[in-house]
C-alpha atoms as a PDB file:
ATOM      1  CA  UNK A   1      22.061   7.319  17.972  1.00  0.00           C
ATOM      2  CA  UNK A   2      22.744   8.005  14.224  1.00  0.00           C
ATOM      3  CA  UNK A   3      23.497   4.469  13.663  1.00  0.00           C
ATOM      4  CA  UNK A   4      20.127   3.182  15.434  1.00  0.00           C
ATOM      5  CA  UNK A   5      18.069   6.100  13.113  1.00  0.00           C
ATOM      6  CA  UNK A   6      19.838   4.722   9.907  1.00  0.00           C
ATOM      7  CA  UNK A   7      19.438   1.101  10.840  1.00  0.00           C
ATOM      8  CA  UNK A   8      15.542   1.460  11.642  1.00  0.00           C
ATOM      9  CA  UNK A   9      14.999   3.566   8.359  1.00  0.00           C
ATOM     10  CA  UNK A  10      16.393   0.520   6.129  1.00  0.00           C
ATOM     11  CA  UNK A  11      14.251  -1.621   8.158  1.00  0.00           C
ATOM     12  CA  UNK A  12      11.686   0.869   6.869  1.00  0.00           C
ATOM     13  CA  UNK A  13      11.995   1.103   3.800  1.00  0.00           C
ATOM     14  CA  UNK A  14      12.828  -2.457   2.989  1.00  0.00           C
ATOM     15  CA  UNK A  15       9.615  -3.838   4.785  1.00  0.00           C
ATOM     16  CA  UNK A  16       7.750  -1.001   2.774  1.00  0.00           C
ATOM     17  CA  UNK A  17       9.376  -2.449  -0.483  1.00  0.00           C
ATOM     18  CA  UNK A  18       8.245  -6.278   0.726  1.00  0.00           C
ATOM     19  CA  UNK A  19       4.542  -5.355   0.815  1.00  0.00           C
ATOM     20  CA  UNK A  20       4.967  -3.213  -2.219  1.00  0.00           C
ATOM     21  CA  UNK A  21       6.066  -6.322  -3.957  1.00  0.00           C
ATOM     22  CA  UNK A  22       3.764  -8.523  -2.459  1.00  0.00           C
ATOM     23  CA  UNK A  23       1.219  -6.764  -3.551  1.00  0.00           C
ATOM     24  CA  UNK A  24       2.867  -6.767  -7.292  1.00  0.00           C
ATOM     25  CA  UNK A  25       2.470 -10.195  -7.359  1.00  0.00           C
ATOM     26  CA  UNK A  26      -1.254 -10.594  -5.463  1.00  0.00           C
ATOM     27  CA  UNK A  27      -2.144  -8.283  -8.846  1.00  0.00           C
ATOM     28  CA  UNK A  28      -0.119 -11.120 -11.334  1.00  0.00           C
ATOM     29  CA  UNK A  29      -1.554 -14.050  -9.614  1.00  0.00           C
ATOM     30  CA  UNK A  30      -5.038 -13.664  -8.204  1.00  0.00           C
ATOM     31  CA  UNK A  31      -7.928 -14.609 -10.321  1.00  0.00           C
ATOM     32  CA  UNK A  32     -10.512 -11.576 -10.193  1.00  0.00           C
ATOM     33  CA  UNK A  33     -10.855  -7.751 -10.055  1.00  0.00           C
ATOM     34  CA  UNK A  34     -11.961  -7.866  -6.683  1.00  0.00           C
ATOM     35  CA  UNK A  35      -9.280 -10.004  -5.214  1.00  0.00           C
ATOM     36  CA  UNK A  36      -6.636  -8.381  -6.929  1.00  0.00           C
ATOM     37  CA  UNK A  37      -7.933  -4.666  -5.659  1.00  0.00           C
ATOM     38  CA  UNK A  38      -7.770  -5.884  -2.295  1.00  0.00           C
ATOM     39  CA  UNK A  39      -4.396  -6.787  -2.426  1.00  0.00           C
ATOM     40  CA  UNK A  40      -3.069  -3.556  -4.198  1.00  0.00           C
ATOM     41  CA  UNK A  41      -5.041  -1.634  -2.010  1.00  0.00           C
ATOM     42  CA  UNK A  42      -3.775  -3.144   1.341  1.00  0.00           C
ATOM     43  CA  UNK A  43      -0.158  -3.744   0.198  1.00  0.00           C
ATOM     44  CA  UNK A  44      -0.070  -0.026  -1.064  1.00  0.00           C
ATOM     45  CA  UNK A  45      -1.279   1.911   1.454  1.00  0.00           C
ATOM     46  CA  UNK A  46       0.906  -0.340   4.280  1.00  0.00           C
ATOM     47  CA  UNK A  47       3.877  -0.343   2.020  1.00  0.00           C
ATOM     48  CA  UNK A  48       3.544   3.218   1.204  1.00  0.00           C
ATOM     49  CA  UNK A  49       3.411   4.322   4.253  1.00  0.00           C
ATOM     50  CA  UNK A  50       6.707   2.223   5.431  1.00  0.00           C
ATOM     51  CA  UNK A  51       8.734   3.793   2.897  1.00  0.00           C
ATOM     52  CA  UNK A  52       7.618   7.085   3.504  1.00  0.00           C
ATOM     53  CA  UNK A  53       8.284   6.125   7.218  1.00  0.00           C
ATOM     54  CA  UNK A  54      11.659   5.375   6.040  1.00  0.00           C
ATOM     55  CA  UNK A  55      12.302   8.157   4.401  1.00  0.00           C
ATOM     56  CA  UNK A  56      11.209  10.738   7.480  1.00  0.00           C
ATOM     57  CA  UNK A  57      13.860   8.584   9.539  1.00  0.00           C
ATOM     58  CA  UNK A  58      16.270   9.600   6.806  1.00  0.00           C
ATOM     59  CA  UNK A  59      15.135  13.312   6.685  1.00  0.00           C
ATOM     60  CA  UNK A  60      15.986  13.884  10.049  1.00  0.00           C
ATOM     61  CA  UNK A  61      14.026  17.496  11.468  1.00  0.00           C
ATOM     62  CA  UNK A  62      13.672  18.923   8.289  1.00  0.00           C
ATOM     63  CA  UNK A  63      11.254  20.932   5.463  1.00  0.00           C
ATOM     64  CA  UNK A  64      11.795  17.658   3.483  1.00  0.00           C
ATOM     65  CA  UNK A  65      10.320  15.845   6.620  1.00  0.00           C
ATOM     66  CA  UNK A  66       7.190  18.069   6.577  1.00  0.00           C
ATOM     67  CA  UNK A  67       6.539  17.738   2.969  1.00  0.00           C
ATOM     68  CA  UNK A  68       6.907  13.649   3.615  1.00  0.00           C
ATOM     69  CA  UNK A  69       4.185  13.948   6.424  1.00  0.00           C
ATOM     70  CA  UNK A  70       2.011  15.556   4.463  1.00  0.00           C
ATOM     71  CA  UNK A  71       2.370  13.052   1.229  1.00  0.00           C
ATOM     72  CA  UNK A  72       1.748  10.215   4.518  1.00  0.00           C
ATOM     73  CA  UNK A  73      -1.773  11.644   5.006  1.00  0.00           C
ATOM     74  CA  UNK A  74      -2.380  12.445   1.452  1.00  0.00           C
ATOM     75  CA  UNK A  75      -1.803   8.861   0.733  1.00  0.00           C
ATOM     76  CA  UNK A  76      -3.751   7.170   4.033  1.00  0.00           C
ATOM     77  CA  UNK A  77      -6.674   9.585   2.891  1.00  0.00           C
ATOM     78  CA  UNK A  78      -7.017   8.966  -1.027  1.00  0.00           C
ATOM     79  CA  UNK A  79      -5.720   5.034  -0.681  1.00  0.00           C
ATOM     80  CA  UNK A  80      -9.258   3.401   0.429  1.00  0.00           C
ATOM     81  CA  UNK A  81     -11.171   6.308  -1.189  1.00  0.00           C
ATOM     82  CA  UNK A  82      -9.726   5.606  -4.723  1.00  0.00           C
ATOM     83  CA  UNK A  83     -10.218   1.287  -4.198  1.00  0.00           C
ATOM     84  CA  UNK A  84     -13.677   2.017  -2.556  1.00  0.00           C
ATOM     85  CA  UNK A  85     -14.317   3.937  -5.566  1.00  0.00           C
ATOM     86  CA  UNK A  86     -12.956   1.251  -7.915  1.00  0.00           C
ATOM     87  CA  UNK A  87     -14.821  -1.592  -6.177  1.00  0.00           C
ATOM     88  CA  UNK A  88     -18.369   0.434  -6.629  1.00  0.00           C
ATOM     89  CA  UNK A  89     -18.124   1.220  -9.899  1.00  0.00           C
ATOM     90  CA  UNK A  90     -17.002  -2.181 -10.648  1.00  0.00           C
ATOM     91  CA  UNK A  91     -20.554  -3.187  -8.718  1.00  0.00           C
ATOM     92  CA  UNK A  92     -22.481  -0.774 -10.953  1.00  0.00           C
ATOM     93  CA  UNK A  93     -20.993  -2.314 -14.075  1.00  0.00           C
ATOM     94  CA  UNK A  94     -22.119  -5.571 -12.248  1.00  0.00           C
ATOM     95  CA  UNK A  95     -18.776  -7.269 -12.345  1.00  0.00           C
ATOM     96  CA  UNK A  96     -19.193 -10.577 -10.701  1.00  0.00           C
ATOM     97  CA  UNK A  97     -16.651 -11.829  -8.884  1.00  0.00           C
ATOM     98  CA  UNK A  98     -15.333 -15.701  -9.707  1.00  0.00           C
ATOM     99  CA  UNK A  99     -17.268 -17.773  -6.719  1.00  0.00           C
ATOM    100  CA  UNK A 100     -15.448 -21.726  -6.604  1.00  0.00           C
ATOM    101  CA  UNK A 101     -18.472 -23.333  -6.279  1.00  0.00           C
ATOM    102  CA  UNK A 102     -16.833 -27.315  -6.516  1.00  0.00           C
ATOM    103  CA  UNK A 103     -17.496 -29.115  -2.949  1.00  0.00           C
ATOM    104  CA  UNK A 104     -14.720 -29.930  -0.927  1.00  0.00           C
END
C-alpha cells in the first residue's frame, strides 16, 4: 500500500503544480485585471490545495499532517476573500474591464 500512497501523492502534487502554472501563464497572457484575477484566483486555490493534498499523502498520520490541514483551510478560506477583495476595490477605483466590442 506504500507504493499506491506514494504514487497518488506525485499525482498530487504534479497536477497541483499544472494549475499552479497554468495559472502563471493566464497572469502573462490575458489582457485585463479582471481576467487575469480570475485565473490566479482559480488556479491557486485548486492548485494549492493539490499540493498540499500531496503533501498530507506524503506525511502519512502525523503532527506535520495536522499543521498541513490546517494551512488547507487557511488557504480555501482567505483564497476568494483576498480576490473578492481585489476585484471590489478594483470596482471602486472604477477599473473597466477591456469589452471586444468588433462584430463577429
Amino acid at each position: 500500500m506504500g507504493a499506491a500512497v506514494h504514487i497518488l501523492s506525485w499525482i498530487c502534487l504534479l497536477g497541483g503544480a499544472c494549475f499552479l502554472l497554468v495559472g502563471a501563464i493566464g497572469v502573462l497572457r490575458l489582457p485585463d485585471f479582471y481576467t487575469r484575477l480570475h485565473a490566479v484566483s482559480v488556479s491557486d486555490t485548486m492548485g494549492a490545495g493539490l499540493v498540499l493534498a500531496g503533501l498530507m499523502l506524503q506525511g502519512g498520520l502525523s503532527m506535520v499532517t495536522v499543521k498541513l490541514v490546517l494551512i488547507f483551510y487557511f488557504m480555501i478560506f482567505t483564497g476568494p476573500t483576498a480576490t473578492h477583495a481585489l476585484a471590489e476595490a478594483a470596482l471602486q477605483a472604477k477599473l473597466k474591464p477591456v469589452v471586444d466590442d468588433r462584430e463577429p
